[in-house]
N, C-alpha and C. Protein backbone atom coordinates (compact mmCIF):
# COMPACT_ATOMS: atom_id res chain seq x y z
N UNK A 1 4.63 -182.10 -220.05
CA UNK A 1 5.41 -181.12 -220.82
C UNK A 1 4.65 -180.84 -222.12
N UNK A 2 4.19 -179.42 -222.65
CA UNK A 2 3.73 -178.96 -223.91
C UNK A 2 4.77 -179.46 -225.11
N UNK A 3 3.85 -179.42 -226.16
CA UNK A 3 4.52 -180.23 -227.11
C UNK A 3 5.73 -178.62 -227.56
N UNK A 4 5.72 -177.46 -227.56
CA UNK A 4 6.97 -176.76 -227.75
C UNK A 4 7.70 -177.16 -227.16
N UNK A 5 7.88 -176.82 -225.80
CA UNK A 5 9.02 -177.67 -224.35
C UNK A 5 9.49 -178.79 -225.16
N UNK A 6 8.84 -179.83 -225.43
CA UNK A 6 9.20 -181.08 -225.96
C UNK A 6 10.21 -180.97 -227.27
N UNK A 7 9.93 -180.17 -228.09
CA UNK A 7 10.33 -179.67 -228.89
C UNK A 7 11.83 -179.35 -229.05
N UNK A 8 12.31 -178.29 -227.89
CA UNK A 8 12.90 -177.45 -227.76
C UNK A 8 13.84 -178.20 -226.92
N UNK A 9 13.41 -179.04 -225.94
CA UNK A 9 14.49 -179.95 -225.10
C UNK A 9 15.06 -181.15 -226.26
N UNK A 10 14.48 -181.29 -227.54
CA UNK A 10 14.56 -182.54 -228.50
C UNK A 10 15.58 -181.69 -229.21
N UNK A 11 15.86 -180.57 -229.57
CA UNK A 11 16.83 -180.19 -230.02
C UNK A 11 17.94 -179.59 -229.34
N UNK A 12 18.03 -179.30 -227.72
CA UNK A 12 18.90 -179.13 -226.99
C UNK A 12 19.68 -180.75 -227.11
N UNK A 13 18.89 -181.83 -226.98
CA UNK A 13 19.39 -183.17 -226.65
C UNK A 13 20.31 -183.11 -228.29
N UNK A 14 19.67 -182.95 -229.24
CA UNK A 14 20.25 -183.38 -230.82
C UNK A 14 21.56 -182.00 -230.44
N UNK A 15 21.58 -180.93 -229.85
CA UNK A 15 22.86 -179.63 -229.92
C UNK A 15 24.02 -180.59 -229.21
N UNK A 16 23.45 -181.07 -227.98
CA UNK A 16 24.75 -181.77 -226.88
C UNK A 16 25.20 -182.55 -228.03
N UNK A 17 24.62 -183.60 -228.38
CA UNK A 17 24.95 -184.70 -229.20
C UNK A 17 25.85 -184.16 -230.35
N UNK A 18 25.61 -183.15 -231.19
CA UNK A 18 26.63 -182.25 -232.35
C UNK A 18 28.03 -181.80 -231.39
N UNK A 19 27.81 -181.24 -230.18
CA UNK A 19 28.80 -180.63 -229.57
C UNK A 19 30.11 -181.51 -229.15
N UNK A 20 29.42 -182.63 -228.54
CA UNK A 20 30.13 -183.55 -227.94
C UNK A 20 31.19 -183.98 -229.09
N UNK A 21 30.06 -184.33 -230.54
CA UNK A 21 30.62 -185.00 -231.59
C UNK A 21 32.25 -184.60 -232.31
N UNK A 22 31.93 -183.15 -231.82
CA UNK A 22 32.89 -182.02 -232.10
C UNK A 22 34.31 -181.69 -231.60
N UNK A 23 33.66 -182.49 -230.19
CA UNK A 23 35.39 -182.95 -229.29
C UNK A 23 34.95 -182.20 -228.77
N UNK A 24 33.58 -181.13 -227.96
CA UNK A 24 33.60 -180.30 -226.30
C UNK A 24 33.08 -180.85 -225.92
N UNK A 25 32.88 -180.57 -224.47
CA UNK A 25 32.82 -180.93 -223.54
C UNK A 25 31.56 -180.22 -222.63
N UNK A 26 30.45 -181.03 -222.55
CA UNK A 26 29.44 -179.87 -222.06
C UNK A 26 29.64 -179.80 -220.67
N UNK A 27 29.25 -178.61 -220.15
CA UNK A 27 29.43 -178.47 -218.56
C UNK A 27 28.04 -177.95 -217.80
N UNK A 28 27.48 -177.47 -218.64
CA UNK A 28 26.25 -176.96 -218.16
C UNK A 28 25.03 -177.23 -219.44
N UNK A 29 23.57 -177.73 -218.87
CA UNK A 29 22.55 -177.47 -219.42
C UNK A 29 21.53 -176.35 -218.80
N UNK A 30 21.15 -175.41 -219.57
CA UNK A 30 20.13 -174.83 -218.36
C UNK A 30 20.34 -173.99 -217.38
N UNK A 31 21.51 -173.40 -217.80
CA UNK A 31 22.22 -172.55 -216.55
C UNK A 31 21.20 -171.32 -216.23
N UNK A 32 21.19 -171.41 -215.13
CA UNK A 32 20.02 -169.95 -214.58
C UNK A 32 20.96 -169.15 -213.80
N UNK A 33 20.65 -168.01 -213.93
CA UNK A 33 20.92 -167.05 -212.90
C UNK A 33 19.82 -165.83 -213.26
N UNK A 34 19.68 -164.66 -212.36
CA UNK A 34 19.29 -164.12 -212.14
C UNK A 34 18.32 -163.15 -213.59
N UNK A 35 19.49 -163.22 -214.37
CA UNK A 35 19.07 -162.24 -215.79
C UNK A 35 18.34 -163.10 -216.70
N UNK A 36 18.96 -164.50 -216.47
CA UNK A 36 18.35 -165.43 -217.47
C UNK A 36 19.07 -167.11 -217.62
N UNK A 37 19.10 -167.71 -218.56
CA UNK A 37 19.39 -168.72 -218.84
C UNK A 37 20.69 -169.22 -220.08
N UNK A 38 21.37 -169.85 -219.52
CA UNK A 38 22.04 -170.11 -221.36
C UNK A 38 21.79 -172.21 -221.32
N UNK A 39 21.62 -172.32 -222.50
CA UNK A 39 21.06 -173.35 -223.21
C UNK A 39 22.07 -174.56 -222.88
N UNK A 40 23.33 -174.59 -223.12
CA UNK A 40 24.40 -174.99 -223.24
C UNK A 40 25.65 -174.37 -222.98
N UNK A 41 26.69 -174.31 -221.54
CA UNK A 41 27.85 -174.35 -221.44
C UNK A 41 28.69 -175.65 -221.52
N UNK A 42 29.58 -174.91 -222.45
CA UNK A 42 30.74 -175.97 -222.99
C UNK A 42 32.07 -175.76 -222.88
N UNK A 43 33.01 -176.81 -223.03
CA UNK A 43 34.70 -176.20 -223.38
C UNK A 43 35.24 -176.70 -224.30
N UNK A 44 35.66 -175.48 -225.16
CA UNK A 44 36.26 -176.65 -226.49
C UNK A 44 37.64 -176.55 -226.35
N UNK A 45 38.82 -176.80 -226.33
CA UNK A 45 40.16 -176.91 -225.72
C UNK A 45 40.13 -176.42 -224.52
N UNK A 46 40.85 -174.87 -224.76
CA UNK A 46 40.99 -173.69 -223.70
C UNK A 46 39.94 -172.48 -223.82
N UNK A 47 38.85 -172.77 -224.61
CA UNK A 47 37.88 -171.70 -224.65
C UNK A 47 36.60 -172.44 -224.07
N UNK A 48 36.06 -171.67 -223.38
CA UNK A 48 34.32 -171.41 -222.78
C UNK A 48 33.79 -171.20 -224.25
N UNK A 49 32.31 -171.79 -224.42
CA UNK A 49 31.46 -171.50 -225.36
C UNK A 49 30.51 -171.62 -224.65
N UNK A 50 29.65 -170.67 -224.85
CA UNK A 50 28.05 -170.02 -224.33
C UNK A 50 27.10 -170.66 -226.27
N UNK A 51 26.40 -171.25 -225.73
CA UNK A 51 25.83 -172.05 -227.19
C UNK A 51 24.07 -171.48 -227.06
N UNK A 52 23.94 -171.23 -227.60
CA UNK A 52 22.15 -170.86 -227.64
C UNK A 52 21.70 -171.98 -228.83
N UNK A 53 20.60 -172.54 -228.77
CA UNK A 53 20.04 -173.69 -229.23
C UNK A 53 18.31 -173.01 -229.92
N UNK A 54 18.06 -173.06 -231.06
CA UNK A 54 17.28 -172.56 -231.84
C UNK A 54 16.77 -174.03 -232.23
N UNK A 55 15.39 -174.70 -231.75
CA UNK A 55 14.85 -175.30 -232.50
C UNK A 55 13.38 -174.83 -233.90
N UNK A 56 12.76 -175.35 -234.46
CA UNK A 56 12.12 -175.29 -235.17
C UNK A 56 11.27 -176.38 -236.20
N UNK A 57 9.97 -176.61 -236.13
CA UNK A 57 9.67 -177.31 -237.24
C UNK A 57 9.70 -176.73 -238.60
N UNK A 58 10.27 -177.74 -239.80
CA UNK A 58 9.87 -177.10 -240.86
C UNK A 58 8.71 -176.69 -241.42
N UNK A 59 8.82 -175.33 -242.02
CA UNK A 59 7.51 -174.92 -242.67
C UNK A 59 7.82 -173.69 -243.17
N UNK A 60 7.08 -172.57 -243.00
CA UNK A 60 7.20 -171.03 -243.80
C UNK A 60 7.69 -169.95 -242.24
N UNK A 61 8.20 -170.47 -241.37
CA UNK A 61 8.82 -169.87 -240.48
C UNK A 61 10.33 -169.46 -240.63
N UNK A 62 11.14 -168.19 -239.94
CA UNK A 62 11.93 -168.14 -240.80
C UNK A 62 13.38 -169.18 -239.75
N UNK A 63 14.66 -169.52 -240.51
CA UNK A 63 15.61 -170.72 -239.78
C UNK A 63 15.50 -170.42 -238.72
N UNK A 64 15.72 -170.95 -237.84
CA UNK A 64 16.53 -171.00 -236.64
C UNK A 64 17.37 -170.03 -236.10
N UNK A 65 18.49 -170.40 -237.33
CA UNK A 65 19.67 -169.40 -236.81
C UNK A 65 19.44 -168.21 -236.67
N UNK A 66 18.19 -167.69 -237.91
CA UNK A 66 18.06 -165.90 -238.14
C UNK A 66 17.53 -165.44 -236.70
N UNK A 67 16.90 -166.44 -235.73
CA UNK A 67 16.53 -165.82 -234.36
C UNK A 67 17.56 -165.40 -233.55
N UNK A 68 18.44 -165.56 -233.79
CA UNK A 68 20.19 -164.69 -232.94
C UNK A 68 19.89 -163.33 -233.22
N UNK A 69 19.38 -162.20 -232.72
CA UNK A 69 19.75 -160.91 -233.53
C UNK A 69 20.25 -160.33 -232.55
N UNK A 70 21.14 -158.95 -232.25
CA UNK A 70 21.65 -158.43 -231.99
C UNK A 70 20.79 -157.96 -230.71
N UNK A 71 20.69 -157.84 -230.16
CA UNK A 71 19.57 -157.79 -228.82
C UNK A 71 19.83 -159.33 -228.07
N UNK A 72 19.87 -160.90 -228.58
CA UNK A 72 19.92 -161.64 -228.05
C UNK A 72 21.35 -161.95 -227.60
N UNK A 73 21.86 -161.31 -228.87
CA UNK A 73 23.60 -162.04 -228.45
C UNK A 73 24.17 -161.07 -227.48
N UNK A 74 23.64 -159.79 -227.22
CA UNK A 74 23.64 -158.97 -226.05
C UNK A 74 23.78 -159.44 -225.20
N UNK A 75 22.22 -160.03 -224.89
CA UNK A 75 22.00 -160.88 -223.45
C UNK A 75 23.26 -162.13 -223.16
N UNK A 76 23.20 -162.65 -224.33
CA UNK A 76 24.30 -164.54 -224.28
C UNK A 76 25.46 -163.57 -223.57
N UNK A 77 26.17 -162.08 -224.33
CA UNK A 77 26.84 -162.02 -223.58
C UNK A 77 26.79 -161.23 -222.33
N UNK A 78 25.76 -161.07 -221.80
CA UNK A 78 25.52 -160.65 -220.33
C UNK A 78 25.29 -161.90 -219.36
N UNK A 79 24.96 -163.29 -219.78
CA UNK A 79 24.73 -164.51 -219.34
C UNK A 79 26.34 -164.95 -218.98
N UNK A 80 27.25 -164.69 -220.20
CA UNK A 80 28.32 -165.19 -220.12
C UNK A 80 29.18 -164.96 -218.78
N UNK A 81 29.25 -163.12 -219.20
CA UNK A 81 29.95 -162.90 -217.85
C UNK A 81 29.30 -162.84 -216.54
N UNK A 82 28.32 -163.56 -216.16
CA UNK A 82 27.45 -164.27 -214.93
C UNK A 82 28.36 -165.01 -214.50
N UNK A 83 28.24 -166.19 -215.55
CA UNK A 83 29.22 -167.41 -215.69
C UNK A 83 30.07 -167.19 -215.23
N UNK A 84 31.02 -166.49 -215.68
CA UNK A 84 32.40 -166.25 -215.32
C UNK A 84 32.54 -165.76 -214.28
N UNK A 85 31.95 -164.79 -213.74
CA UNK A 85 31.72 -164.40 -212.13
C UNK A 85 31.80 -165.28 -211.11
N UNK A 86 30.98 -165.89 -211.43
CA UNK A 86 30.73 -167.64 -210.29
C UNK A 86 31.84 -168.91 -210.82
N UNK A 87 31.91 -168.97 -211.79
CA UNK A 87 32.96 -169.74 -212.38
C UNK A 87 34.62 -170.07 -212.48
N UNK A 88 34.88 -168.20 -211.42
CA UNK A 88 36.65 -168.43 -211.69
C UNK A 88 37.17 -167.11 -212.66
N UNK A 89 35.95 -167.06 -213.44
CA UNK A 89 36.92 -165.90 -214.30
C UNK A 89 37.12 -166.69 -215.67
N UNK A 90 37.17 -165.81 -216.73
CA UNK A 90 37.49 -166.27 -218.58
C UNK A 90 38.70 -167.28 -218.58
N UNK A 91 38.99 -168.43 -219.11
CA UNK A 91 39.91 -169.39 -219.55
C UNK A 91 40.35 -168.65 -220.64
N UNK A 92 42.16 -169.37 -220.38
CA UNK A 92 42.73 -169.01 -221.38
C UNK A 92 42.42 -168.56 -223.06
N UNK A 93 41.72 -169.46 -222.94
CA UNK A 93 41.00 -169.38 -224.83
C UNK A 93 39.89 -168.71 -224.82
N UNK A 94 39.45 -168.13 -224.16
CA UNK A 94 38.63 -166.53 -224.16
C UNK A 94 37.37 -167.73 -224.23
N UNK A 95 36.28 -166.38 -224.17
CA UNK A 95 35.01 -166.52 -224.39
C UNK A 95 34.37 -166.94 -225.92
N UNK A 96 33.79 -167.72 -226.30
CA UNK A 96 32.46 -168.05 -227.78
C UNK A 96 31.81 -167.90 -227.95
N UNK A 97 30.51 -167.06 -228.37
CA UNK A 97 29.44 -167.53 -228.43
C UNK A 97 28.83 -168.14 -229.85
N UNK A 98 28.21 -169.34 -229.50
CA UNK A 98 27.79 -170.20 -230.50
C UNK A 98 26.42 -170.61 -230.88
N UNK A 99 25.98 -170.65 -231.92
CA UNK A 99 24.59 -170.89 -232.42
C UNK A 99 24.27 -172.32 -232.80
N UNK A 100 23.57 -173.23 -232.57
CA UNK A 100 23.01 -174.59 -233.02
C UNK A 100 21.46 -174.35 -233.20
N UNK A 101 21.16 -174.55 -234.60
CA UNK A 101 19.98 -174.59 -235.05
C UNK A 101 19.47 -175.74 -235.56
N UNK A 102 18.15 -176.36 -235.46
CA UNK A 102 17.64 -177.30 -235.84
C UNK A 102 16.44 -177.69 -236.47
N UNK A 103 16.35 -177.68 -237.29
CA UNK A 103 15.27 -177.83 -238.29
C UNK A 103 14.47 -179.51 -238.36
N UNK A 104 13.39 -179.82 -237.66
CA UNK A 104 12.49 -181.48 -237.59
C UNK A 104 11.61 -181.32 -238.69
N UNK A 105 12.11 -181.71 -239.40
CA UNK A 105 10.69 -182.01 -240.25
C UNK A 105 9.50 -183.05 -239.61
N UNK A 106 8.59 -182.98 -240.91
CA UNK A 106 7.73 -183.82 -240.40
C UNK A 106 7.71 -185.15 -240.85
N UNK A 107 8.62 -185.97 -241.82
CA UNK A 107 9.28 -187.11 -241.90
C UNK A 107 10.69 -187.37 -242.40
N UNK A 108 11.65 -188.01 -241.76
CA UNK A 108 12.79 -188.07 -241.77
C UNK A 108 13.50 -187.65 -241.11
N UNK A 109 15.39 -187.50 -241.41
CA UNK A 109 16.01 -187.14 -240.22
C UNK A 109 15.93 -185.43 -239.52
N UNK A 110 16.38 -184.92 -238.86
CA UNK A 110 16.17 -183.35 -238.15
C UNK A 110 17.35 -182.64 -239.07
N UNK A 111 17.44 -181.50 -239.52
CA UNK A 111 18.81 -180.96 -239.82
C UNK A 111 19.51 -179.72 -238.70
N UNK A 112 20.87 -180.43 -238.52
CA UNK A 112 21.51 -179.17 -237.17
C UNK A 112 22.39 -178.74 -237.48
N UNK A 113 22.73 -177.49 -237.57
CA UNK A 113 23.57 -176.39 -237.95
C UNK A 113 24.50 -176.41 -236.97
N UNK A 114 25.54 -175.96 -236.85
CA UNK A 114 26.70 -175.17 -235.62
C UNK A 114 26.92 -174.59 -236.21
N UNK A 115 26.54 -173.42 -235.80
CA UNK A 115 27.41 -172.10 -236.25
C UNK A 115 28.92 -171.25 -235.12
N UNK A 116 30.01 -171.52 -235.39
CA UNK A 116 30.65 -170.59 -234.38
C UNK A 116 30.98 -169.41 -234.45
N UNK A 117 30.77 -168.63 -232.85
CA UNK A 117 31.36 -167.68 -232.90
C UNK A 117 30.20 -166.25 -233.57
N UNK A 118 29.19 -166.29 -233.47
CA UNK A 118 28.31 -165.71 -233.89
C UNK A 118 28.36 -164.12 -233.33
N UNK A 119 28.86 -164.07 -232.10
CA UNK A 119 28.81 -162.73 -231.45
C UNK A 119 29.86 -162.27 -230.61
């Protein structure tokens, strides 16, 4: 595995770990279908959350989070209703989409954002 991959699965592992912490419930890593991928499906009570996972080392690059732009959260929600197609259909507590960003430096702990509800 390239050291990005490595990277990028090190902050999917640090997103589950925030999510879980949070009281959801992950259900999917890695979900594929046809259009694309989502990072993280979750349930937090009665709502589905579609989570996109932004890692990054620190440096003069810009956060994490600012990589969500309006073109991506498009797609999360064209991924979503995939999901839901094969899945049964939207739960009571509607659809989320959610941002986890993560910032590794190069000594000390990583910093991870949750952002909800982004789109």
């Amino acid at each position: 595995m390239d050291a990005r991959r490595a990277l990028g699965r090190y902050g999917e592992d640090l997103a589950v770990r925030r999510l879980a912490e949070a009281g959801m419930t992950v259900l999917a890593r890695n979900w594929r279908c046809r259009d694309g991928e989502l990072d993280i499906v979750a349930r937090d009570a009665d709502a589905l959350v579609v989570c996109e996972v932004k890692t990054r080392r620190a440096g003069p690059y810009e956060h994490p989070l600012a990589a969500v732009r309006p073109g991506k959260a498009g797609r999360l929600r064209l991924l979503a209703e995939c999901w839901l197609e094969r899945h049964g259909g939207p739960p009571p507590g509607g659809v989320r989409i959610d941002v986890v960003g993560v910032v590794v430096p190069d000594r000390g702990a990583p910093v991870v954002e949750h952002i909800k509800g982004v789109a």
